[in-house]
Protein backbone atom coordinates (compact mmCIF):
# COMPACT_ATOMS: atom_id res chain seq x y z
CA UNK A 1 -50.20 -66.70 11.87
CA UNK A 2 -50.76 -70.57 11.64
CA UNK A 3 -54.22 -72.04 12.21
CA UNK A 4 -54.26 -75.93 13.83
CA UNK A 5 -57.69 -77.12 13.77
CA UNK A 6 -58.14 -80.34 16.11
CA UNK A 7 -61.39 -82.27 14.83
CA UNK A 8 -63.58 -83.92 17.43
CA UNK A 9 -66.72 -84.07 19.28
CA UNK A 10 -66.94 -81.47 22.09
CA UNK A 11 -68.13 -82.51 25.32
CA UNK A 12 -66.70 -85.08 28.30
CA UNK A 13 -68.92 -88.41 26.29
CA UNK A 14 -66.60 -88.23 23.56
CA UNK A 15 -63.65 -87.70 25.23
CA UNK A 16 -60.97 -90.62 23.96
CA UNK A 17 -62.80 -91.87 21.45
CA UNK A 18 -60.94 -92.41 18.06
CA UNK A 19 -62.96 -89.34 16.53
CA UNK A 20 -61.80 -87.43 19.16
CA UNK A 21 -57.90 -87.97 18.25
CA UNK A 22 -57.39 -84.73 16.34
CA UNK A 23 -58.71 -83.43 19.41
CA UNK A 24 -56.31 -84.73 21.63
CA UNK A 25 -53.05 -83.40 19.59
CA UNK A 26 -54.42 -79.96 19.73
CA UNK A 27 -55.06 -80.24 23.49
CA UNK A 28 -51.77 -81.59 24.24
CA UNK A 29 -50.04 -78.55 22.08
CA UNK A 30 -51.74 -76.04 24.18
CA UNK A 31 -50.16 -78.49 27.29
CA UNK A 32 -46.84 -77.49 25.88
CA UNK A 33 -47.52 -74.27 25.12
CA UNK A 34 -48.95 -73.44 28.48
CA UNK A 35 -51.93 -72.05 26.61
CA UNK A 36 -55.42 -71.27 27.54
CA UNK A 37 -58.66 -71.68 25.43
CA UNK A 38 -61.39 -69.05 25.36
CA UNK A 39 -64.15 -69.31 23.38
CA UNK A 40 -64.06 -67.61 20.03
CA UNK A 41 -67.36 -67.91 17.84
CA UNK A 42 -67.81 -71.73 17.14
CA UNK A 43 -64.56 -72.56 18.72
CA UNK A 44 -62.51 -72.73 21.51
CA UNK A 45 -59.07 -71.35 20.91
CA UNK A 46 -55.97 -70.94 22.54
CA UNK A 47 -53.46 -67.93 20.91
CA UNK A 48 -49.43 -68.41 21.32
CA UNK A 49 -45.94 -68.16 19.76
CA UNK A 50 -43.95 -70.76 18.82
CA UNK A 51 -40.63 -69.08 17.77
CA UNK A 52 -41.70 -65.90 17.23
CA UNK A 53 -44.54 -67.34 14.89
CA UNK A 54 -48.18 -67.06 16.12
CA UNK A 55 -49.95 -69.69 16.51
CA UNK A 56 -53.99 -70.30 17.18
CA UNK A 57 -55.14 -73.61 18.17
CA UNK A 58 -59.28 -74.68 17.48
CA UNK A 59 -61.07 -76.71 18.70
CA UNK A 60 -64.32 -76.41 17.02
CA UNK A 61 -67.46 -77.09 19.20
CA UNK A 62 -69.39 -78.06 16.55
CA UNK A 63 -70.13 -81.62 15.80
CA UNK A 64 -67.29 -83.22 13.32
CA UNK A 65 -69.80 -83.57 10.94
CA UNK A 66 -70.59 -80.01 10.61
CA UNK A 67 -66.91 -79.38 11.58
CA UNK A 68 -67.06 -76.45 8.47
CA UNK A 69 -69.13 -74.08 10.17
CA UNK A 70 -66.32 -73.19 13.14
CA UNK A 71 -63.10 -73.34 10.90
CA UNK A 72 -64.55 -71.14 8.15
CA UNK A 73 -65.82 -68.68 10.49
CA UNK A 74 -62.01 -68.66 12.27
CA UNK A 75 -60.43 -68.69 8.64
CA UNK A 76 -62.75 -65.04 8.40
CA UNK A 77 -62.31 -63.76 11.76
CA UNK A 78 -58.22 -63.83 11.12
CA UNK A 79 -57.87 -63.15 7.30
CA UNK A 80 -55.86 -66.73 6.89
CA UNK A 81 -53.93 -68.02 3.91
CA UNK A 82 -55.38 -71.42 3.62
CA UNK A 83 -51.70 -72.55 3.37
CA UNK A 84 -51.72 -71.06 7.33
CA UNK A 85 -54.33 -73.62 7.68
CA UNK A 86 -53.58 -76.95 9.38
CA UNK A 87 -56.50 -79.90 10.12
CA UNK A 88 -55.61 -82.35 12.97
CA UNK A 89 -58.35 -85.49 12.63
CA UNK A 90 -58.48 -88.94 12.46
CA UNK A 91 -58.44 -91.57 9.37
CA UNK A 92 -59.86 -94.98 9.41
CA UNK A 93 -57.62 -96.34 6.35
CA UNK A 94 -54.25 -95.76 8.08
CA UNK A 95 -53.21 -98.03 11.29
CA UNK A 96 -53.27 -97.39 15.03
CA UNK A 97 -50.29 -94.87 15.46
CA UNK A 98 -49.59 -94.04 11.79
CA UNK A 99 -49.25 -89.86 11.27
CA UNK A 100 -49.74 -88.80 7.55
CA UNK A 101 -49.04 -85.11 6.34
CA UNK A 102 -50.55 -83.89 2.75
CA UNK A 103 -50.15 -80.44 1.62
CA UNK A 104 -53.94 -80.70 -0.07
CA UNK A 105 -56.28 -83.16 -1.14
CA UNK A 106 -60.10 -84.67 -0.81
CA UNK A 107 -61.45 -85.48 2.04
CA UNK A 108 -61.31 -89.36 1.60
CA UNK A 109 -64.75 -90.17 3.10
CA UNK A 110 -64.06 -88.20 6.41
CA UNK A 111 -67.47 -86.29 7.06
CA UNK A 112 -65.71 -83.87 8.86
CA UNK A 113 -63.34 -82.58 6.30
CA UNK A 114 -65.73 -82.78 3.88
CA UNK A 115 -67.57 -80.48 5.60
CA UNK A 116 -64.99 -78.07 5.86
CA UNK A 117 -63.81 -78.29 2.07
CA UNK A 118 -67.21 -77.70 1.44
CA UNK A 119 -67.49 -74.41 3.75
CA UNK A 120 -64.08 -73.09 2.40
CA UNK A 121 -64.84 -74.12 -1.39
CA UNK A 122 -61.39 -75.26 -1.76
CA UNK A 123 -59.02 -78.52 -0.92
CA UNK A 124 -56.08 -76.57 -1.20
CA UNK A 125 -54.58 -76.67 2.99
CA UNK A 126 -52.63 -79.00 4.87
CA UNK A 127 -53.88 -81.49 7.02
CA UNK A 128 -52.54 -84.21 9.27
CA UNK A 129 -54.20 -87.39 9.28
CA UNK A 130 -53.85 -89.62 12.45
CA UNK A 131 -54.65 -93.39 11.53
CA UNK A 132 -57.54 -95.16 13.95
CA UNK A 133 -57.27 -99.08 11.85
CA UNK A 134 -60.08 -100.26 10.05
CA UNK A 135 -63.59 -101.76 12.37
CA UNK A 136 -63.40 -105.22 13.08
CA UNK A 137 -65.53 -107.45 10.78
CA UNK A 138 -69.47 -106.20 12.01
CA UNK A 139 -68.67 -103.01 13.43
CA UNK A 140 -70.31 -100.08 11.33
CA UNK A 141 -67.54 -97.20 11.09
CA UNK A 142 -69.90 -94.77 12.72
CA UNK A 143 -70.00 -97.12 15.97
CA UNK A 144 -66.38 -97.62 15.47
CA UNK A 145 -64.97 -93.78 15.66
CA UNK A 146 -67.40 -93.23 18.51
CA UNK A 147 -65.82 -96.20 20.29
CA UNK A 148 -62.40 -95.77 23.10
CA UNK A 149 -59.18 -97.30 21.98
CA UNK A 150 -58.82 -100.70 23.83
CA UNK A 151 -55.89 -100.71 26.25
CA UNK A 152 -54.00 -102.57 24.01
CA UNK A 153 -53.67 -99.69 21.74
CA UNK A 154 -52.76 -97.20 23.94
CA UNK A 155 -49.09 -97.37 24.07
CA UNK A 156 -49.29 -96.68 20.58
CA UNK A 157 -52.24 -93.89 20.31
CA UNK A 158 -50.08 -91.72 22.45
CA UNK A 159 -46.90 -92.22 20.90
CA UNK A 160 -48.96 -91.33 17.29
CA UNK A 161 -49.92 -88.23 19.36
CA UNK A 162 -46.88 -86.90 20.35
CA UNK A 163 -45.39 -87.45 17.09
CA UNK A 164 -48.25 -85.47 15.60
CA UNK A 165 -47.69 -82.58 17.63
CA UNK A 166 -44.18 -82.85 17.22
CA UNK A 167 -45.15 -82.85 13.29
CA UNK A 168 -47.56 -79.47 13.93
CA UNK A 169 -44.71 -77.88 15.61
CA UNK A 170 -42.24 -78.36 12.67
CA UNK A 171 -45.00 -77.21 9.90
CA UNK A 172 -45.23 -73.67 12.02
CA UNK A 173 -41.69 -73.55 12.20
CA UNK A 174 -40.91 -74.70 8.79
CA UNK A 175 -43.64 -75.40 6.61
CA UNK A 176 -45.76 -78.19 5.13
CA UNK A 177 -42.64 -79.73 2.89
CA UNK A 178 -40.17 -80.32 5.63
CA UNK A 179 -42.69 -81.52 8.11
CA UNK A 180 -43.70 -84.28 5.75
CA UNK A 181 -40.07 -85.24 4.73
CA UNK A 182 -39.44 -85.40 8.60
CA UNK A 183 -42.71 -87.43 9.36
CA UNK A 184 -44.33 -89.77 6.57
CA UNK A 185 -41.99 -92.36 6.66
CA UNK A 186 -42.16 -93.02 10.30
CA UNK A 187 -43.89 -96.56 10.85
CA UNK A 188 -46.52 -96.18 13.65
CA UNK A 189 -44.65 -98.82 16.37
CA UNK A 190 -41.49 -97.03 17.88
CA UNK A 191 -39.05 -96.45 15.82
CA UNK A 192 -37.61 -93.76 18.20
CA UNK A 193 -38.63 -90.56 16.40
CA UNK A 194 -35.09 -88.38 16.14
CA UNK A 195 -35.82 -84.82 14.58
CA UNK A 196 -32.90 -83.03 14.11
CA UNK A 197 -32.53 -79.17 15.42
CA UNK A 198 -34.18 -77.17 13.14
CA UNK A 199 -30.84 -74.89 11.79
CA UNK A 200 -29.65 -78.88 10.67
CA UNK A 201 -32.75 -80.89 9.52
């Protein structure tokens, strides 16, 4: 079984705000999957299949901060690889719309994945990064992830959604490798994303 953990805030306030974007690809997998949540310890979660593979989707309820707490606790409660282990959240460094996959890694100044590295004790899972852009010049980054995309962005913020859940769905079918070989070199404004059936990619 595969693990996708959607960082975020929980509660209506932060809905659409940038720290809310790993969130929002979680949420719109359980769209497609025509999948409830239910509340499961310090998480919501929503159980399907995605050909033949199980598949759990979390939404922690947590703060992000303390985002550690609820994916630990799942990693327990289901006896997970942390290879089966796939964090959704956002990323300040890369640009509105950009999706970045990394088989491992730090936790680059995110509070929220440091958290969780810091629960787990290890840096060895996957996680997709979703970028946000940089504040403007006098915003403080904690004002700025609490903040609502401007309309401008939008176009772009949901296509970097879609193609992130698009990525998810080809890391449960696949596997960390060919997910990233299908997805980091996309540029964030629409290059019309083509993924090729999965017997031919």
């Amino acid at each position: 079984m595969k693990l996708i953990v959607g960082l975020g805030n929980p509660g209506r306030r932060y809905r659409g705000t940038r720290h809310n974007i790993g969130r929002w690809v979680v949420e719109t997998l359980a769209q497609r999957c025509r999948a409830a949540f239910r509340q499961e310890g310090w998480a919501e979660v929503a159980a399907s299949t995605l050909d033949g593979q199980r598949v759990l989707l979390a939404l922690p309820q947590t703060y992000v901060n303390v985002s550690g707490t609820a994916v630990a606790d799942l990693r327990r409660r289901h006896r997970l690889p942390l290879e089966n282990l796939l964090v959704v959240y956002d990323d300040l460094d890369l640009p509105v719309g950009q999706i970045r996959l990394r088989a491992q890694g730090g936790h680059g100044g995110h509070n929220g994945m440091r958290s969780i590295i810091d629960a787990l004790g290890e840096t060895a899972f996957p996680r997709l990064r979703i970028g946000i852009g940089r504040p403007p010049a006098g915003v403080e980054p904690a004002e700025y992830v609490l903040a609502r995309f401007a309309p401008a962005e939008m176009d772009l913020v949901e296509g970097a959604v879609a193609r992130a859940a698009d990525a998810v769905e080809v890391y449960v079918r696949r596997g960390i490798e060919p997910a990233m070989a299908t997805f980091n070199l996309r540029r964030a404004r629409s290059d019309p994303l083509h993924v090729l059936p999965y017997n031919e990619a």
